[in-house]
N, C-alpha and C. Protein backbone atom coordinates (compact mmCIF):
# COMPACT_ATOMS: atom_id res chain seq x y z
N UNK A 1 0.84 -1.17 0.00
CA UNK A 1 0.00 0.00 0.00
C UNK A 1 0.89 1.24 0.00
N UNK A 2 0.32 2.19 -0.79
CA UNK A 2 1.37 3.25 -1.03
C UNK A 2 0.87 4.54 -0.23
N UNK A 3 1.66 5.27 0.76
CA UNK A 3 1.14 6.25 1.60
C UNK A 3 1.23 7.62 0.53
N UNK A 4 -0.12 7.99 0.58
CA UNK A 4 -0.29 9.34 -0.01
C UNK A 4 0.32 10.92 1.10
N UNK A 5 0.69 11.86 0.24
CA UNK A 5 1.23 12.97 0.72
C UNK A 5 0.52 14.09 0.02
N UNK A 6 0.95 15.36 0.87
CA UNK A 6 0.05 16.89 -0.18
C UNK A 6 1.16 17.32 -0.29
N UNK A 7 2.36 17.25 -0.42
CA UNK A 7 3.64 17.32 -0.63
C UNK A 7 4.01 17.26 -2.55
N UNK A 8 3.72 18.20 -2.99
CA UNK A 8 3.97 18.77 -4.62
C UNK A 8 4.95 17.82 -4.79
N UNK A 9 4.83 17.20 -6.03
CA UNK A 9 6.16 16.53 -7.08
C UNK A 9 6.63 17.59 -7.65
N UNK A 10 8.07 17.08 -7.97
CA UNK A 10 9.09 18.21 -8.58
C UNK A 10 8.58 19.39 -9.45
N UNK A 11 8.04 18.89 -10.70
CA UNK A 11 7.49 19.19 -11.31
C UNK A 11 6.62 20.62 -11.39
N UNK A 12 5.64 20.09 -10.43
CA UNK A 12 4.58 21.13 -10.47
C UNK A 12 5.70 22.24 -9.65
N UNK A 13 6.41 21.82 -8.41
CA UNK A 13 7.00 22.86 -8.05
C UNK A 13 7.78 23.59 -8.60
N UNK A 14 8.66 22.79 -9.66
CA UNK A 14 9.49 23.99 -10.66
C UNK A 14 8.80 24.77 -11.37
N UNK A 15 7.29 24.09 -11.98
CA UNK A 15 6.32 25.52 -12.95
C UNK A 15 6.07 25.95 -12.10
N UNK A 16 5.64 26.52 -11.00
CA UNK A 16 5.35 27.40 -10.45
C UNK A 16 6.72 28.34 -9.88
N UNK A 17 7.64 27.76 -9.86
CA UNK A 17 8.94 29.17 -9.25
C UNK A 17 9.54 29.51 -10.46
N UNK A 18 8.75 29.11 -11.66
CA UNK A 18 9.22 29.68 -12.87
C UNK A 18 8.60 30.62 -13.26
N UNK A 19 7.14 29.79 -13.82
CA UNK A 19 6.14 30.84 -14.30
C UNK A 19 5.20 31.27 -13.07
N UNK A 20 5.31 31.43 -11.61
CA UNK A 20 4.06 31.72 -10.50
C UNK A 20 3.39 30.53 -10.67
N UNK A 21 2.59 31.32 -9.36
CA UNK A 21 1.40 30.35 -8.99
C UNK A 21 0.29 30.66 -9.57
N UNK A 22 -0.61 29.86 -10.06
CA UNK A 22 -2.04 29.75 -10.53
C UNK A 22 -3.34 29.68 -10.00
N UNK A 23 -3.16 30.84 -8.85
CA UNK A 23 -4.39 30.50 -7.57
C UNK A 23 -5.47 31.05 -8.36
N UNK A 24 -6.30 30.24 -7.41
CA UNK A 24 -8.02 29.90 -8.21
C UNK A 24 -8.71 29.51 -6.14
N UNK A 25 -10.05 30.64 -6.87
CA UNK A 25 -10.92 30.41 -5.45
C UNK A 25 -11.31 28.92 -5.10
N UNK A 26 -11.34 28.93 -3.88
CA UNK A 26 -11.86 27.46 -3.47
C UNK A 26 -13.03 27.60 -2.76
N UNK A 27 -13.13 28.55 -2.02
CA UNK A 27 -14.19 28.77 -1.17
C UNK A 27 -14.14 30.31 -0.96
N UNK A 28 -15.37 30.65 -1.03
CA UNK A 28 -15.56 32.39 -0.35
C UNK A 28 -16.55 32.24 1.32
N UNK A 29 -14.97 32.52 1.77
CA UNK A 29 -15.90 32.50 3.19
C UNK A 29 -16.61 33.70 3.54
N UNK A 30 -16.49 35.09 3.26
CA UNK A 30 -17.10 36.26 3.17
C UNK A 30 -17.02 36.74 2.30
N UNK A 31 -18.03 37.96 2.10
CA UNK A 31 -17.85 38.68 0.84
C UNK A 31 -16.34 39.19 0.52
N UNK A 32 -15.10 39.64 1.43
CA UNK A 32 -14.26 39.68 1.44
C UNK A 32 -12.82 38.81 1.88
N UNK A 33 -13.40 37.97 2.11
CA UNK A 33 -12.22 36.68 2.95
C UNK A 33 -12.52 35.09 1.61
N UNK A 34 -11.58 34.98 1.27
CA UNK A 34 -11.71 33.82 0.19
C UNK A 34 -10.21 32.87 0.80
N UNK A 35 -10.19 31.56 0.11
CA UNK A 35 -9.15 30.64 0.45
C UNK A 35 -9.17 30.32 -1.44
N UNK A 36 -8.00 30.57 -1.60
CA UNK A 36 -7.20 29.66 -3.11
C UNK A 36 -6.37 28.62 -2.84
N UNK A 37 -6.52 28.12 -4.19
CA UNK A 37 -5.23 27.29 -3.84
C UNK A 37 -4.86 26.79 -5.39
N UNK A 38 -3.22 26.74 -5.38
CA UNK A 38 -2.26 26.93 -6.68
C UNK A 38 -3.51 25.92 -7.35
N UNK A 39 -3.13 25.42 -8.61
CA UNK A 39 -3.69 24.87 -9.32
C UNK A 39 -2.69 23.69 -9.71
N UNK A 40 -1.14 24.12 -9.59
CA UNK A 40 -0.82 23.31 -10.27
C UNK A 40 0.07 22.55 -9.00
N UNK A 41 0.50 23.40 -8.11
CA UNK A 41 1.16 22.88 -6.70
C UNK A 41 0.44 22.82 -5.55
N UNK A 42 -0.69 23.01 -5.37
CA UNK A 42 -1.78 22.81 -4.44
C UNK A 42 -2.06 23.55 -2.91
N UNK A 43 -0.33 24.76 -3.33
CA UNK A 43 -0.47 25.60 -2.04
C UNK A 43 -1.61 26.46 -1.95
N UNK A 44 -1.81 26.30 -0.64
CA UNK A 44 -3.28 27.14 -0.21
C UNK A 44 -2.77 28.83 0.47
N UNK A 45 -3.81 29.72 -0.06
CA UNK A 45 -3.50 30.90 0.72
C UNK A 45 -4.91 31.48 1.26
N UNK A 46 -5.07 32.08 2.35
CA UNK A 46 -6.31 33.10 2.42
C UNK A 46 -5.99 34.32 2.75
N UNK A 47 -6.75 34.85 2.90
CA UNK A 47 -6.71 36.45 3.17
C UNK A 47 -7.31 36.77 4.69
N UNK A 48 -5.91 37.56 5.17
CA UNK A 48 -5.79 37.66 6.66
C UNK A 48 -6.66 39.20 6.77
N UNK A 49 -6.30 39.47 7.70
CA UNK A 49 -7.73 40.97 8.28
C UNK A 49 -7.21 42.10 7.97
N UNK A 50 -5.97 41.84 7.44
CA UNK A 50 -5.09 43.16 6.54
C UNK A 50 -5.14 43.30 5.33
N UNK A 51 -6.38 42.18 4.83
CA UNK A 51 -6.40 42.18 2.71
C UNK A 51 -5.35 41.53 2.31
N UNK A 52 -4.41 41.13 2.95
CA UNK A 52 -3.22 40.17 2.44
C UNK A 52 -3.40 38.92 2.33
N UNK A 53 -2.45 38.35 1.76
CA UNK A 53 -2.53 37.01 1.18
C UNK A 53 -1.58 35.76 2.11
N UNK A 54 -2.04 35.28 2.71
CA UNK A 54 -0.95 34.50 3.81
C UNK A 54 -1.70 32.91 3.39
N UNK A 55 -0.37 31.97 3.83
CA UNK A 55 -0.50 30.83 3.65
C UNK A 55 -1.75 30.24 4.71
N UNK A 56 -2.22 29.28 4.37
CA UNK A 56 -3.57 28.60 4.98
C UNK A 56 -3.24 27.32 6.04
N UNK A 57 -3.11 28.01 7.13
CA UNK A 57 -2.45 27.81 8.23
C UNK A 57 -3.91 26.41 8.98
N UNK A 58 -3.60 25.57 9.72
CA UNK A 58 -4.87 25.45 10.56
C UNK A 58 -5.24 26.37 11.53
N UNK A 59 -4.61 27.11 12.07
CA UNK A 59 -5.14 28.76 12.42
C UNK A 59 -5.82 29.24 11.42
N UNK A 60 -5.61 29.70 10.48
CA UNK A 60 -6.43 30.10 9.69
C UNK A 60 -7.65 29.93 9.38
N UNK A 61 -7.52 28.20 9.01
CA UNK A 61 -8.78 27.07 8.79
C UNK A 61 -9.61 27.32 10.07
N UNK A 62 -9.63 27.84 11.31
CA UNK A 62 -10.33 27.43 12.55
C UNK A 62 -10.94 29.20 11.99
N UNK A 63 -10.07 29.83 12.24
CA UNK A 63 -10.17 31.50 11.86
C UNK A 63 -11.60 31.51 10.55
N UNK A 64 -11.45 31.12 9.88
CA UNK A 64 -12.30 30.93 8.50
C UNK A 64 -13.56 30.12 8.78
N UNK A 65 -13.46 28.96 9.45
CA UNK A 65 -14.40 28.24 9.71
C UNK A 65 -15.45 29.12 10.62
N UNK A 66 -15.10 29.64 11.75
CA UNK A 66 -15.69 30.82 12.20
C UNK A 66 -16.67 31.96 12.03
N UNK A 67 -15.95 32.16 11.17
CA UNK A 67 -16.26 33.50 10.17
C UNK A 67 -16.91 33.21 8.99
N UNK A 68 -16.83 32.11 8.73
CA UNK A 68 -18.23 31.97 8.37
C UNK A 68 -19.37 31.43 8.65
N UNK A 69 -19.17 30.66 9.83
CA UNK A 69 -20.59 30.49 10.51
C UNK A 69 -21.32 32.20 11.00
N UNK A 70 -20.55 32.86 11.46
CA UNK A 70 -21.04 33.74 11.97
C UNK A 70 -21.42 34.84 10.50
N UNK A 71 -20.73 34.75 9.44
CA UNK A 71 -21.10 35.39 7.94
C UNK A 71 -22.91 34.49 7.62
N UNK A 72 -22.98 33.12 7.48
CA UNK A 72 -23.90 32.57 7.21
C UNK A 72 -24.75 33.14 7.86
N UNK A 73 -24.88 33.19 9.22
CA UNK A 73 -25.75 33.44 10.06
C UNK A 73 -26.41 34.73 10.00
N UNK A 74 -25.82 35.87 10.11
CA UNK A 74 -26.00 36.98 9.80
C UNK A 74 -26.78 37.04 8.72
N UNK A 75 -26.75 36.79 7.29
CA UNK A 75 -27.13 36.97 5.78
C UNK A 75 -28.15 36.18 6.05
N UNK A 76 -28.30 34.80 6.62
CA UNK A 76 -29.85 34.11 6.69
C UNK A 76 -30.75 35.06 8.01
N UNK A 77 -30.27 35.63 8.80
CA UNK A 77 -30.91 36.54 9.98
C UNK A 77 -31.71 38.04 9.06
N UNK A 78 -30.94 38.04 8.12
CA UNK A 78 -31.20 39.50 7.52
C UNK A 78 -32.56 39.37 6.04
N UNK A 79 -32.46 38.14 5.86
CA UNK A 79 -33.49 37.40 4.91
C UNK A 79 -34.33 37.43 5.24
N UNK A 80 -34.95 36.83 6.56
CA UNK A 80 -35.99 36.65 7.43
C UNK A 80 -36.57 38.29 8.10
N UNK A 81 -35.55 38.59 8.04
CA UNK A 81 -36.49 40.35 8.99
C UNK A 81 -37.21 40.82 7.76
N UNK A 82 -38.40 41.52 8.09
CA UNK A 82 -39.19 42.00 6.99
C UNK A 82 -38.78 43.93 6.62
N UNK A 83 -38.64 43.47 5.68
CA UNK A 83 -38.40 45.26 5.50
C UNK A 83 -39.48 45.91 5.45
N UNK A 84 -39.13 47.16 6.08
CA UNK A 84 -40.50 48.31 6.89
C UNK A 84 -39.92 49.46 5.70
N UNK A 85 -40.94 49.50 5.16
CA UNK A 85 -41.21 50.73 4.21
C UNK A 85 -41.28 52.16 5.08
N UNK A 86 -40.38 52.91 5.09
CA UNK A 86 -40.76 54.52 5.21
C UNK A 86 -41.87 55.03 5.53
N UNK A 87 -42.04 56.11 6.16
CA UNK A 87 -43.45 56.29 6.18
C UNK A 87 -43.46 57.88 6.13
N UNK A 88 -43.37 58.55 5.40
CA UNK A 88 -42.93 60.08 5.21
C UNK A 88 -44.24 61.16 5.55
C-alpha cells in the first residue's frame, strides 16, 4: 500500500517558481475573505484581516471556519427580517 502525501512533485513545483502560482478560489468565506489554492502545486493561501494574502495555516482554517458560521448566520438573519417601508 502506497502512503499518499500533499507534498507537490518536482514538477509542479518547478512551474510554479518559474512561471508563479495559478491560484483559483476554493471557497468564499465572506464577501471579502476567500481561500485559493495553486492549481498546479496545491499551495493554499487566504486572506488575513489586513487584505493580504498568507499561507492557509490550521489557524487560519479554525479563523475561516468561524467566520463563516457567523457570515452565514448573519445573511440568513437579515433574509428573514421583513423590511419596513418609510413612512414620510
Amino acid at each position: 500500500m502506497q502512503k499518499t502525501t500533499n507534498k507537490p512533485t518536482l514538477l509542479p513545483r518547478m512551474y510554479c517558481s518559474i512561471f508563479g502560482h495559478d491560484y483559483k478560489i476554493t471557497k468564499r468565506v465572506t464577501y471579502h475573505v476567500k481561500e485559493y489554492t495553486c492549481s498546479h502545486c496545491k499551495k493554499q493561501l487566504t486572506t488575513n484581516s489586513n487584505g493580504e494574502l498568507v499561507e492557509l495555516t490550521p489557524k487560519y482554517k479554525e479563523i475561516n471556519a468561524i467566520l463563516e458560521r457567523v457570515h452565514n448566520s448573519k445573511v440568513e438573519r437579515l433574509k428573514e427580517k421583513p423590511v419596513l417601508s418609510s413612512i414620510c
